[in-house]
PDB file of N, CA and C in Angstrom:
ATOM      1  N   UNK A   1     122.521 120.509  58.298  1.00  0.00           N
ATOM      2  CA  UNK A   1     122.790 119.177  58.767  1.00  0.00           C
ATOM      3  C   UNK A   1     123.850 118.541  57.873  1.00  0.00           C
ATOM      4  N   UNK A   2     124.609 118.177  58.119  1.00  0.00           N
ATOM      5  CA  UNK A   2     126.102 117.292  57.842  1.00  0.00           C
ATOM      6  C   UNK A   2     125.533 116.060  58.071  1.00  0.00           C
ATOM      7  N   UNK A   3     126.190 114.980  56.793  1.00  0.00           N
ATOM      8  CA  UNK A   3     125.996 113.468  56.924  1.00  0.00           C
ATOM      9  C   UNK A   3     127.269 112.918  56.219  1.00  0.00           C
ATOM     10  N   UNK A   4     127.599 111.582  56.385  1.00  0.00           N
ATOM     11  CA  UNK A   4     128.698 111.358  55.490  1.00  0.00           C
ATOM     12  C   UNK A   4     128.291 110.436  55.168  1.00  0.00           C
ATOM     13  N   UNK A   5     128.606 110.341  53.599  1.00  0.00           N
ATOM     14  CA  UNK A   5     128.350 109.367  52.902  1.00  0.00           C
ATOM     15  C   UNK A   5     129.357 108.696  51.906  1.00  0.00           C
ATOM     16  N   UNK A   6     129.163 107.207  51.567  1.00  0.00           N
ATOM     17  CA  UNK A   6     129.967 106.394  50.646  1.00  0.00           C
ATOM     18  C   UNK A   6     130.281 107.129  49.393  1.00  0.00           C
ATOM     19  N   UNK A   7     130.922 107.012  48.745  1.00  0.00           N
ATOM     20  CA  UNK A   7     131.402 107.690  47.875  1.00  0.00           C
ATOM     21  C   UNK A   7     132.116 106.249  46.960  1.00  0.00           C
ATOM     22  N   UNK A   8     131.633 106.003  46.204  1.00  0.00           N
ATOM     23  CA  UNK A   8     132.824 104.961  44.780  1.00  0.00           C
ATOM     24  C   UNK A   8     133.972 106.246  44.185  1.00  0.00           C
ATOM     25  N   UNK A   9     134.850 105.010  43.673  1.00  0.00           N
ATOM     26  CA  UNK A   9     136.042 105.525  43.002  1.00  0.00           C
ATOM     27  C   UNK A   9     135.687 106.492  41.984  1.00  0.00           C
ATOM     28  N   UNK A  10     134.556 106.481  40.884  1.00  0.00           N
ATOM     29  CA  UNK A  10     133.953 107.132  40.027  1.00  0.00           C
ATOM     30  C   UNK A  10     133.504 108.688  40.527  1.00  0.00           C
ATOM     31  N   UNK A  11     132.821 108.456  41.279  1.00  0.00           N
ATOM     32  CA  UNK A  11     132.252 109.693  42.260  1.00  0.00           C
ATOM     33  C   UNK A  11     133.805 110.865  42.857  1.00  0.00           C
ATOM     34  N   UNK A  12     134.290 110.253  43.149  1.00  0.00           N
ATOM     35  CA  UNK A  12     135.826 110.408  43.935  1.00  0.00           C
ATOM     36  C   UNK A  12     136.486 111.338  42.929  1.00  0.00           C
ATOM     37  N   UNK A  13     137.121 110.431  42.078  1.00  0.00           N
ATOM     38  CA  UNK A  13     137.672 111.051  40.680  1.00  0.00           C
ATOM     39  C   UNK A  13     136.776 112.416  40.045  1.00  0.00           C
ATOM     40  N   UNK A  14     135.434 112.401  39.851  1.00  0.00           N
ATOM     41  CA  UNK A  14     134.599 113.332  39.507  1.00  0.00           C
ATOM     42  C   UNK A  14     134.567 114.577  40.284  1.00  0.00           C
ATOM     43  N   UNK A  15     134.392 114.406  41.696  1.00  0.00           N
ATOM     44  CA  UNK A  15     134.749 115.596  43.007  1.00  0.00           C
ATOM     45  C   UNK A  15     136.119 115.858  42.245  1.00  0.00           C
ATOM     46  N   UNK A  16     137.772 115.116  42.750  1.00  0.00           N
ATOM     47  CA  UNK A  16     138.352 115.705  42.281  1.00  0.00           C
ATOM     48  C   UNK A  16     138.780 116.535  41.428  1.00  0.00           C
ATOM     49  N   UNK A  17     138.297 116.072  39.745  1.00  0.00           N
ATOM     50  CA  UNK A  17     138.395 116.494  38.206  1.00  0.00           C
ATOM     51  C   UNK A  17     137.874 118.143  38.522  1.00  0.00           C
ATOM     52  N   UNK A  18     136.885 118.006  39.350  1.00  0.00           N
ATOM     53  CA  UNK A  18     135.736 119.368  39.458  1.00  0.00           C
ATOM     54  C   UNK A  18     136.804 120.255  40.482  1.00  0.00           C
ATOM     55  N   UNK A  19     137.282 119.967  41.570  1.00  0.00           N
ATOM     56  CA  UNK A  19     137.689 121.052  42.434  1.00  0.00           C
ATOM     57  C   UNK A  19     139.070 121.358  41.707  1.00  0.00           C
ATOM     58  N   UNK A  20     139.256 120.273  40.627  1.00  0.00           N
ATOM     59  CA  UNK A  20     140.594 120.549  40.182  1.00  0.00           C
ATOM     60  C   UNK A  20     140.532 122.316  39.102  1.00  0.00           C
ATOM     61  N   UNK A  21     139.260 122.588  38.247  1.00  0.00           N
ATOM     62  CA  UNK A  21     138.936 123.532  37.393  1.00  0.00           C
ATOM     63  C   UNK A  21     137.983 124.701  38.350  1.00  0.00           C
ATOM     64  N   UNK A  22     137.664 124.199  39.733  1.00  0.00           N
ATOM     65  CA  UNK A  22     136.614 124.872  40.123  1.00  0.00           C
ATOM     66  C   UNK A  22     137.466 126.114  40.463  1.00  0.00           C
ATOM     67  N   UNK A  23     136.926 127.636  40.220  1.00  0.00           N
ATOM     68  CA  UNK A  23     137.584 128.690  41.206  1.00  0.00           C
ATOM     69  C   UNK A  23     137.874 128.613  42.550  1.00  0.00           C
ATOM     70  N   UNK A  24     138.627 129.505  43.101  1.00  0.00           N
ATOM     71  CA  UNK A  24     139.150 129.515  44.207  1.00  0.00           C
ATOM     72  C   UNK A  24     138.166 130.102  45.094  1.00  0.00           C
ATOM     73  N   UNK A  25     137.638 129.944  46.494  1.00  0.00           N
ATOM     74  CA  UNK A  25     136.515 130.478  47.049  1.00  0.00           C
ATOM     75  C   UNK A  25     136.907 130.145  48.701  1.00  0.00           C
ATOM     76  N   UNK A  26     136.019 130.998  49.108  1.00  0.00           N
ATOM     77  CA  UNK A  26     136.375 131.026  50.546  1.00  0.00           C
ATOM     78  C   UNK A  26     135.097 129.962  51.417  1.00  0.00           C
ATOM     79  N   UNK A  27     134.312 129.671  50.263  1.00  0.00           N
ATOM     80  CA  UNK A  27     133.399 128.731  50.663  1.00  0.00           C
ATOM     81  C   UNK A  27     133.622 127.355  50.964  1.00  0.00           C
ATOM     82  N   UNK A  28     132.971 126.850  51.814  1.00  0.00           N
ATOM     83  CA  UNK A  28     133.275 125.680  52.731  1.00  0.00           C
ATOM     84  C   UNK A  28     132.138 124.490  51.754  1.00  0.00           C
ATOM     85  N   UNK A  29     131.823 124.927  50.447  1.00  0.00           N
ATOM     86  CA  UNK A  29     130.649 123.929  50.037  1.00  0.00           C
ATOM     87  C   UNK A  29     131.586 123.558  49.065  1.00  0.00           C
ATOM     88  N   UNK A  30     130.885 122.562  48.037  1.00  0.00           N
ATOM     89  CA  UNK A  30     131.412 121.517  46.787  1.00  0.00           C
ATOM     90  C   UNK A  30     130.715 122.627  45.907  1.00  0.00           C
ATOM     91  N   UNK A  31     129.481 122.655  45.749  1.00  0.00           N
ATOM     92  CA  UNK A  31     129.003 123.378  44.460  1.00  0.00           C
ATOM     93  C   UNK A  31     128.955 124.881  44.677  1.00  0.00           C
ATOM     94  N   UNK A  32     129.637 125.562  43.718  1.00  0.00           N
ATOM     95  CA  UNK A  32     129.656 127.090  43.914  1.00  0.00           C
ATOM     96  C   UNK A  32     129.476 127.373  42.069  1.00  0.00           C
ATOM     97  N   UNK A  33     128.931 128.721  42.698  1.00  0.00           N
ATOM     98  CA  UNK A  33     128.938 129.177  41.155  1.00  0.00           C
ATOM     99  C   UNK A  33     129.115 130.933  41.126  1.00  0.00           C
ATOM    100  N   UNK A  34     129.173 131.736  40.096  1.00  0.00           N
ATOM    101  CA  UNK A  34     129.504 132.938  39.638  1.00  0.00           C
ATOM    102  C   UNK A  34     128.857 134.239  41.335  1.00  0.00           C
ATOM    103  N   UNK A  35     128.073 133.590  41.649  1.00  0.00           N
ATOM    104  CA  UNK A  35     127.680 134.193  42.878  1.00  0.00           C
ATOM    105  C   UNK A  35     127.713 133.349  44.218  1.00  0.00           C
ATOM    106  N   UNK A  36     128.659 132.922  44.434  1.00  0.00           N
ATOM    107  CA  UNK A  36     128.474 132.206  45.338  1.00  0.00           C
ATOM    108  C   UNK A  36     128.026 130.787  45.504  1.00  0.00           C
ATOM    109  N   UNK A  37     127.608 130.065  46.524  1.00  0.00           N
ATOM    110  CA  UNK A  37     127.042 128.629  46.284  1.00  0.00           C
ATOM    111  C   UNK A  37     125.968 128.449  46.070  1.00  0.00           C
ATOM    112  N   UNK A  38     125.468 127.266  45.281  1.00  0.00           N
ATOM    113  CA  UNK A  38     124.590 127.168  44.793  1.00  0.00           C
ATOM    114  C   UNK A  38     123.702 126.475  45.517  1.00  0.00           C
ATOM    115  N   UNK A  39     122.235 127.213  45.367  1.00  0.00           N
ATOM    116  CA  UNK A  39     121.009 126.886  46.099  1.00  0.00           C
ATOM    117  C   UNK A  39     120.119 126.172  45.620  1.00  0.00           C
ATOM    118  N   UNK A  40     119.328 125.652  46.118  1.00  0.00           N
ATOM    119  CA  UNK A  40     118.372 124.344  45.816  1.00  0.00           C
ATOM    120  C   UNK A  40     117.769 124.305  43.912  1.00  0.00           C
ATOM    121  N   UNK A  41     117.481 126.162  44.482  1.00  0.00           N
ATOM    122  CA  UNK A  41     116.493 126.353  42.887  1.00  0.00           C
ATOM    123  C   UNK A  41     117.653 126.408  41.424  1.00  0.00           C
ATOM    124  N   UNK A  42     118.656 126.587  41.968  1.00  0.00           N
ATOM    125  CA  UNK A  42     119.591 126.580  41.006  1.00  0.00           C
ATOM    126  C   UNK A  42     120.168 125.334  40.219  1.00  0.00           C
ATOM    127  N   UNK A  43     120.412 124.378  41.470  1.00  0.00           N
ATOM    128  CA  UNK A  43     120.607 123.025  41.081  1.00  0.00           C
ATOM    129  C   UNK A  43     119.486 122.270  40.146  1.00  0.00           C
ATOM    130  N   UNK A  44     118.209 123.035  40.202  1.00  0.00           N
ATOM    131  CA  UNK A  44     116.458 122.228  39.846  1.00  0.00           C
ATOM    132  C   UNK A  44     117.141 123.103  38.442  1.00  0.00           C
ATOM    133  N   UNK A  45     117.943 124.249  38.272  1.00  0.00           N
ATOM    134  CA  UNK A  45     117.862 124.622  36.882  1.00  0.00           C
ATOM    135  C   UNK A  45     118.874 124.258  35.978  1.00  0.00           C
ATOM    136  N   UNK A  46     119.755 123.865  36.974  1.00  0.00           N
ATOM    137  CA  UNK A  46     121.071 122.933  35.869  1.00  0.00           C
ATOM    138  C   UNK A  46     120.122 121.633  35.313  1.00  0.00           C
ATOM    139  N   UNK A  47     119.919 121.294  36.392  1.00  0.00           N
ATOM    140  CA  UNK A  47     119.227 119.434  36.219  1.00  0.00           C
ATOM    141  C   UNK A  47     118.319 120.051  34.955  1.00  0.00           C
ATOM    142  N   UNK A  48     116.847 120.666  35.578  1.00  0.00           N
ATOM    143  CA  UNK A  48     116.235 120.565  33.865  1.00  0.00           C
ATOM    144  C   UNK A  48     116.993 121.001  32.791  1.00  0.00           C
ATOM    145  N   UNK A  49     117.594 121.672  32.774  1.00  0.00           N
ATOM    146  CA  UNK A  49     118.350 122.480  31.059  1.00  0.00           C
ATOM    147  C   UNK A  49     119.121 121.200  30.343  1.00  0.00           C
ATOM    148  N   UNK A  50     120.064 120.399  31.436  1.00  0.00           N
ATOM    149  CA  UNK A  50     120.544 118.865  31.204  1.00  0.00           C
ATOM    150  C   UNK A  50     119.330 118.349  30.887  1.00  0.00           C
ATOM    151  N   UNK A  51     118.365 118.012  31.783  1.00  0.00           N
ATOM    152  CA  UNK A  51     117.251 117.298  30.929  1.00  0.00           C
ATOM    153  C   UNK A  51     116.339 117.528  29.941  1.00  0.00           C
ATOM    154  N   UNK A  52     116.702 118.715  29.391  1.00  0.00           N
ATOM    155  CA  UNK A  52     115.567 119.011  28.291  1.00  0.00           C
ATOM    156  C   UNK A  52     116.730 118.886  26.896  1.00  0.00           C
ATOM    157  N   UNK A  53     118.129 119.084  27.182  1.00  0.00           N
ATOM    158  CA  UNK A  53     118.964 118.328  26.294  1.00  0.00           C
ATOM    159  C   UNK A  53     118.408 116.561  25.637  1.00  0.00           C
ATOM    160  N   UNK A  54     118.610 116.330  27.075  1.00  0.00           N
ATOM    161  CA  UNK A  54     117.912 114.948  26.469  1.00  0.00           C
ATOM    162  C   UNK A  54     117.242 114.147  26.294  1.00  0.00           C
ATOM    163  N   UNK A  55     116.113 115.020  26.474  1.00  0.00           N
ATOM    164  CA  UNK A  55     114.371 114.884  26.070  1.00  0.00           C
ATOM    165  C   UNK A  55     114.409 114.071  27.324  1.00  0.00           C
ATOM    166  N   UNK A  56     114.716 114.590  28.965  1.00  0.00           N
ATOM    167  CA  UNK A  56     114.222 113.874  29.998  1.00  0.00           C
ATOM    168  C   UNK A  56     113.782 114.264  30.943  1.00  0.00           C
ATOM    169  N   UNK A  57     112.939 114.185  31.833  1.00  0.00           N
ATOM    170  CA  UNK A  57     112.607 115.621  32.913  1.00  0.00           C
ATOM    171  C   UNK A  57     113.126 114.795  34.021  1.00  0.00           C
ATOM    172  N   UNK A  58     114.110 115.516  34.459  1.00  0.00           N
ATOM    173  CA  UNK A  58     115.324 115.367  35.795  1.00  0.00           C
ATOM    174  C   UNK A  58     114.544 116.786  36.958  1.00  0.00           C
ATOM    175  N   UNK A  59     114.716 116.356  38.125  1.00  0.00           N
ATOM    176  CA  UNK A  59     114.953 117.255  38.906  1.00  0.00           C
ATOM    177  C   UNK A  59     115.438 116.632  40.470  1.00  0.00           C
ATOM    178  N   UNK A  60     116.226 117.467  41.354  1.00  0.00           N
ATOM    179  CA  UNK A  60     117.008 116.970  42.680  1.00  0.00           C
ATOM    180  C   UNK A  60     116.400 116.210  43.171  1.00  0.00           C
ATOM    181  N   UNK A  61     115.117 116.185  43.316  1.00  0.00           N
ATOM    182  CA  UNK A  61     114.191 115.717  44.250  1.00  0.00           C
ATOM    183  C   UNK A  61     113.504 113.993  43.199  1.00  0.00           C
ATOM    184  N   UNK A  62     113.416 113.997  41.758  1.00  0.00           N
ATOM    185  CA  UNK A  62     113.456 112.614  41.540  1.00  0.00           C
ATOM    186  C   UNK A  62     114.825 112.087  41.753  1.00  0.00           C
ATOM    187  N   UNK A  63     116.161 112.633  41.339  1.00  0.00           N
ATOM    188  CA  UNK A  63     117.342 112.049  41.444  1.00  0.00           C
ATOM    189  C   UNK A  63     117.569 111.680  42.996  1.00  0.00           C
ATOM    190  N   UNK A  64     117.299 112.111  43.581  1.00  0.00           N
ATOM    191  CA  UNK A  64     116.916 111.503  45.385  1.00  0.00           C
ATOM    192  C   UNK A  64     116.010 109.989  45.232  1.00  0.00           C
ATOM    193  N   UNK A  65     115.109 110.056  44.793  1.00  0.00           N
ATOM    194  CA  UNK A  65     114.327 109.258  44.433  1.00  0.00           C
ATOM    195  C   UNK A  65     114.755 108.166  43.895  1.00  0.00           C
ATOM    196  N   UNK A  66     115.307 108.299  42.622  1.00  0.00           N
ATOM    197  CA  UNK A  66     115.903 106.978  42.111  1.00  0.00           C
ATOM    198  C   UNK A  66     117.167 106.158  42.574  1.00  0.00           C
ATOM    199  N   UNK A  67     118.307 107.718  43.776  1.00  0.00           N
ATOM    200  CA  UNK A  67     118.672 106.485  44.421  1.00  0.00           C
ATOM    201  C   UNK A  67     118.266 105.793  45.479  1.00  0.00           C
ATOM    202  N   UNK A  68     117.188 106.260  46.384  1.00  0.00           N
ATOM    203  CA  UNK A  68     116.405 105.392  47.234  1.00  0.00           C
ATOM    204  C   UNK A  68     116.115 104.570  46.721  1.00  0.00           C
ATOM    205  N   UNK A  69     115.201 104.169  45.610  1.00  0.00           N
ATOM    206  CA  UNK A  69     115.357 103.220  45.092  1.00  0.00           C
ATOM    207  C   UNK A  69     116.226 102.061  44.563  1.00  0.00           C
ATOM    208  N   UNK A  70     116.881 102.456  43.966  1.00  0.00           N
ATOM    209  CA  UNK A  70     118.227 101.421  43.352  1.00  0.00           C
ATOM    210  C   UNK A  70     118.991 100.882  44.977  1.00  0.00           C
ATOM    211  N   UNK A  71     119.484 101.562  45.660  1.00  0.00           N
ATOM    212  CA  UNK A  71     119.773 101.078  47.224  1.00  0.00           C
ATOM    213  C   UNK A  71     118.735 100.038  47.395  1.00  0.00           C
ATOM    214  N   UNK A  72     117.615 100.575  47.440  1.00  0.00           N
ATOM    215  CA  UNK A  72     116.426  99.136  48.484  1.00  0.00           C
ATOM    216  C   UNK A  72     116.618  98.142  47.376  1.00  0.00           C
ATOM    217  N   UNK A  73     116.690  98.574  45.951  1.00  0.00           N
ATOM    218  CA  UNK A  73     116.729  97.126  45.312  1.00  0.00           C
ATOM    219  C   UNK A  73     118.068  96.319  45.666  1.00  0.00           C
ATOM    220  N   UNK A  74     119.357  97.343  46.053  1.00  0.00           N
ATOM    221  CA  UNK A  74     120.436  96.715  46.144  1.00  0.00           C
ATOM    222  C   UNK A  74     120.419  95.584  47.387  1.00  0.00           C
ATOM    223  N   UNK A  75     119.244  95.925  48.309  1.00  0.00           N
ATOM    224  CA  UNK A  75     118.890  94.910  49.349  1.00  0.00           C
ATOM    225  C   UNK A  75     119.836  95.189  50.650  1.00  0.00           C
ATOM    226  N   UNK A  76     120.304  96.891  50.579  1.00  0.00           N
ATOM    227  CA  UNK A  76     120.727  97.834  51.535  1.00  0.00           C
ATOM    228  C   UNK A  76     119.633  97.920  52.346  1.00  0.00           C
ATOM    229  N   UNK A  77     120.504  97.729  54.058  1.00  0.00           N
ATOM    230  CA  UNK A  77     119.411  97.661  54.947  1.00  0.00           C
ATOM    231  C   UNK A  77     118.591  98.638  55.045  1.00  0.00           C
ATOM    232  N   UNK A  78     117.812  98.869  55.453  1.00  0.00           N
ATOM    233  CA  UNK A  78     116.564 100.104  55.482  1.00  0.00           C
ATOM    234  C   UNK A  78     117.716 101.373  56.385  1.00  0.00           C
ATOM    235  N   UNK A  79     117.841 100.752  57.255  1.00  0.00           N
ATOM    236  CA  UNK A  79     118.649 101.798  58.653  1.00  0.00           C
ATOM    237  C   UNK A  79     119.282 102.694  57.821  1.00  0.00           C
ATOM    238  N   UNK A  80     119.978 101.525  57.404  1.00  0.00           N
ATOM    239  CA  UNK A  80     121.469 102.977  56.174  1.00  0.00           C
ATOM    240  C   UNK A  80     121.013 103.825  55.359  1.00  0.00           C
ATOM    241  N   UNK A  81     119.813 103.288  54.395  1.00  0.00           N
ATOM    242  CA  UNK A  81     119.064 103.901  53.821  1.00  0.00           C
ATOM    243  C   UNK A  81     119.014 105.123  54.496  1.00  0.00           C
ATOM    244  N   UNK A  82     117.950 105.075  55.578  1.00  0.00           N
ATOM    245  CA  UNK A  82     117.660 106.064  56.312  1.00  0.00           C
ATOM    246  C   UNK A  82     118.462 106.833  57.290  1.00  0.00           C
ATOM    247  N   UNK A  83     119.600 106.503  57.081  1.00  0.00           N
ATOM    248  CA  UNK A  83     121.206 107.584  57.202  1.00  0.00           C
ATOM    249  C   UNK A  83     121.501 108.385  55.903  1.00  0.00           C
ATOM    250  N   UNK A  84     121.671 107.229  55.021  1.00  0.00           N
ATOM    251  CA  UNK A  84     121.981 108.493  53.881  1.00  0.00           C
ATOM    252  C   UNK A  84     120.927 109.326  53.449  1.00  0.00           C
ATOM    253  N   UNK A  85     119.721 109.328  53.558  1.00  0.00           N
ATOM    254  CA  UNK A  85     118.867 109.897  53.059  1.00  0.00           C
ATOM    255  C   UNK A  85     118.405 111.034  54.555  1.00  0.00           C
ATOM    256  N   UNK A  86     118.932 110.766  55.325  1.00  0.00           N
ATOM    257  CA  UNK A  86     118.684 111.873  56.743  1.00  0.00           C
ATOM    258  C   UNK A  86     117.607 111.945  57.443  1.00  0.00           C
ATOM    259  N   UNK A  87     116.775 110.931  56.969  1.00  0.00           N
ATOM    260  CA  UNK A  87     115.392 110.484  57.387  1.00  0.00           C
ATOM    261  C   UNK A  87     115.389 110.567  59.256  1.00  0.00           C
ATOM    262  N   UNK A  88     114.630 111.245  59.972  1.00  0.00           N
ATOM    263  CA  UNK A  88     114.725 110.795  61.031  1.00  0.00           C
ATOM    264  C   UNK A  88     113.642 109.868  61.411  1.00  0.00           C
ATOM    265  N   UNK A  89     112.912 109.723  60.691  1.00  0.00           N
ATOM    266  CA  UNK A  89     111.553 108.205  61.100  1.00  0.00           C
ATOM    267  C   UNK A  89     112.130 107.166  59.902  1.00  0.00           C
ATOM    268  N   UNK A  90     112.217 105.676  60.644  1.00  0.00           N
ATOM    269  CA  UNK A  90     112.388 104.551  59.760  1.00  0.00           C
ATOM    270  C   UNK A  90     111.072 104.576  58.867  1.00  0.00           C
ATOM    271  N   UNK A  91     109.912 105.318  59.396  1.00  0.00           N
ATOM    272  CA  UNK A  91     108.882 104.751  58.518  1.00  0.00           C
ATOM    273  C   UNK A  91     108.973 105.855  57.399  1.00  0.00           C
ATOM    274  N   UNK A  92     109.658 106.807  57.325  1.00  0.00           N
ATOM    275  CA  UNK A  92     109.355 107.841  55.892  1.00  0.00           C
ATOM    276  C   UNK A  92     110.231 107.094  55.004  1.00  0.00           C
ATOM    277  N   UNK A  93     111.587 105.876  55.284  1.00  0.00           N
ATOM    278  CA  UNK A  93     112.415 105.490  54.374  1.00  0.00           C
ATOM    279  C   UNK A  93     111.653 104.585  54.066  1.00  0.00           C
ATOM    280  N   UNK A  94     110.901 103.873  55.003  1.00  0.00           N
ATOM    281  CA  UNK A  94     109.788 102.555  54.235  1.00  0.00           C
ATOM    282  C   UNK A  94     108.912 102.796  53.273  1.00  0.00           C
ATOM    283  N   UNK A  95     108.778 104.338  52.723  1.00  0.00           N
ATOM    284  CA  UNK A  95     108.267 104.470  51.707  1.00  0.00           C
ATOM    285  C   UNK A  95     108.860 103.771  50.202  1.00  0.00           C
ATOM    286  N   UNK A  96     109.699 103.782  50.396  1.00  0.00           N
ATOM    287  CA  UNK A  96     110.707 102.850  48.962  1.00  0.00           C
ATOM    288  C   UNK A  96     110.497 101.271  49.226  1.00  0.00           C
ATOM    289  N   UNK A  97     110.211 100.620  49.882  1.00  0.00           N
ATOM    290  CA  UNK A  97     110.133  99.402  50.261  1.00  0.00           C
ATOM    291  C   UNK A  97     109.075  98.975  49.822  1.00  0.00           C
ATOM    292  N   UNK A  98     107.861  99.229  49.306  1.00  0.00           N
ATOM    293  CA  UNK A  98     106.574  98.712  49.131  1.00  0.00           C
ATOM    294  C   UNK A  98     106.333  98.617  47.515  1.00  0.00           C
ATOM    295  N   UNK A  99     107.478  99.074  46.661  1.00  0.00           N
ATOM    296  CA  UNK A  99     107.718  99.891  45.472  1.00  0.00           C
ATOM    297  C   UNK A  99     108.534  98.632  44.744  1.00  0.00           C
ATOM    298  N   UNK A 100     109.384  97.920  45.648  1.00  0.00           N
ATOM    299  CA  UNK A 100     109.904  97.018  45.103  1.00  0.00           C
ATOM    300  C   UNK A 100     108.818  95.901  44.651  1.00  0.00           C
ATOM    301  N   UNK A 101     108.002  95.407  45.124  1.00  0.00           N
ATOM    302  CA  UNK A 101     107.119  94.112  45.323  1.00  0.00           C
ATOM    303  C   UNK A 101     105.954  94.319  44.422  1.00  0.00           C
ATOM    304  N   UNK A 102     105.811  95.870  43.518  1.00  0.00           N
ATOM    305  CA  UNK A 102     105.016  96.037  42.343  1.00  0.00           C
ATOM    306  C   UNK A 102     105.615  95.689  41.777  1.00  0.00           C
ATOM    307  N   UNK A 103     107.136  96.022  41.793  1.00  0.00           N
ATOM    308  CA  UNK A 103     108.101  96.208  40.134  1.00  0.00           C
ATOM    309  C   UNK A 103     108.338  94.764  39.972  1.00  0.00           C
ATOM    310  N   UNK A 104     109.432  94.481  40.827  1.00  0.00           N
ATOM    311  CA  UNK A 104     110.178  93.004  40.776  1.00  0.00           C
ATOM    312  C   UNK A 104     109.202  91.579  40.343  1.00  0.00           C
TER     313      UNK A 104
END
């Protein structure tokens, strides 16, 4: 499944910097590595090795998480939410919504 999403100037520059050093490949993805592109469990092993650098436990699936979050706090409508996140029920994105009204 294909989605498109916002992208800031920061993000932008970073894609670029990366495809600028990345090898040459016949692959149609952003992240590739020594065998090809990289798969879910691979990405869960960059993230922890980064997070055990800095005494933090990271993985794809909280970093999903925290930006659902930071969005609903940004007071981004639910809908979009639940575009970028590929949600096909509004009610699985309303899971972040109930999260604000403990914290805040």
């Amino acid at each position: 499944m294909n989605r498109t999403l916002p992208l800031n100037k920061d993000v932008l520059k970073a894609i670029k910097d990366y495809l600028a050093i990345r090898p040459a490949s016949d692959i149609d993805l952003l992240l590739i590595g020594q065998r090809g592109a990289l798969k879910r469990n691979a990405i869960n092993l960059i993230l922890k090795k980064y997070g055990q650098r800095v005494v933090v436990e990271v993985s794809a699936h909280m970093c999903r998480h925290s930006l659902s979050y930071n969005i609903v706090k940004q007071n981004v409508p639910i809908a979009t939410i639940q575009q970028i996140l590929g949600h096909d029920f509004i009610q699985t994105t309303n899971i972040y919504t109930p999260q604000l009204s403990k914290i805040s």
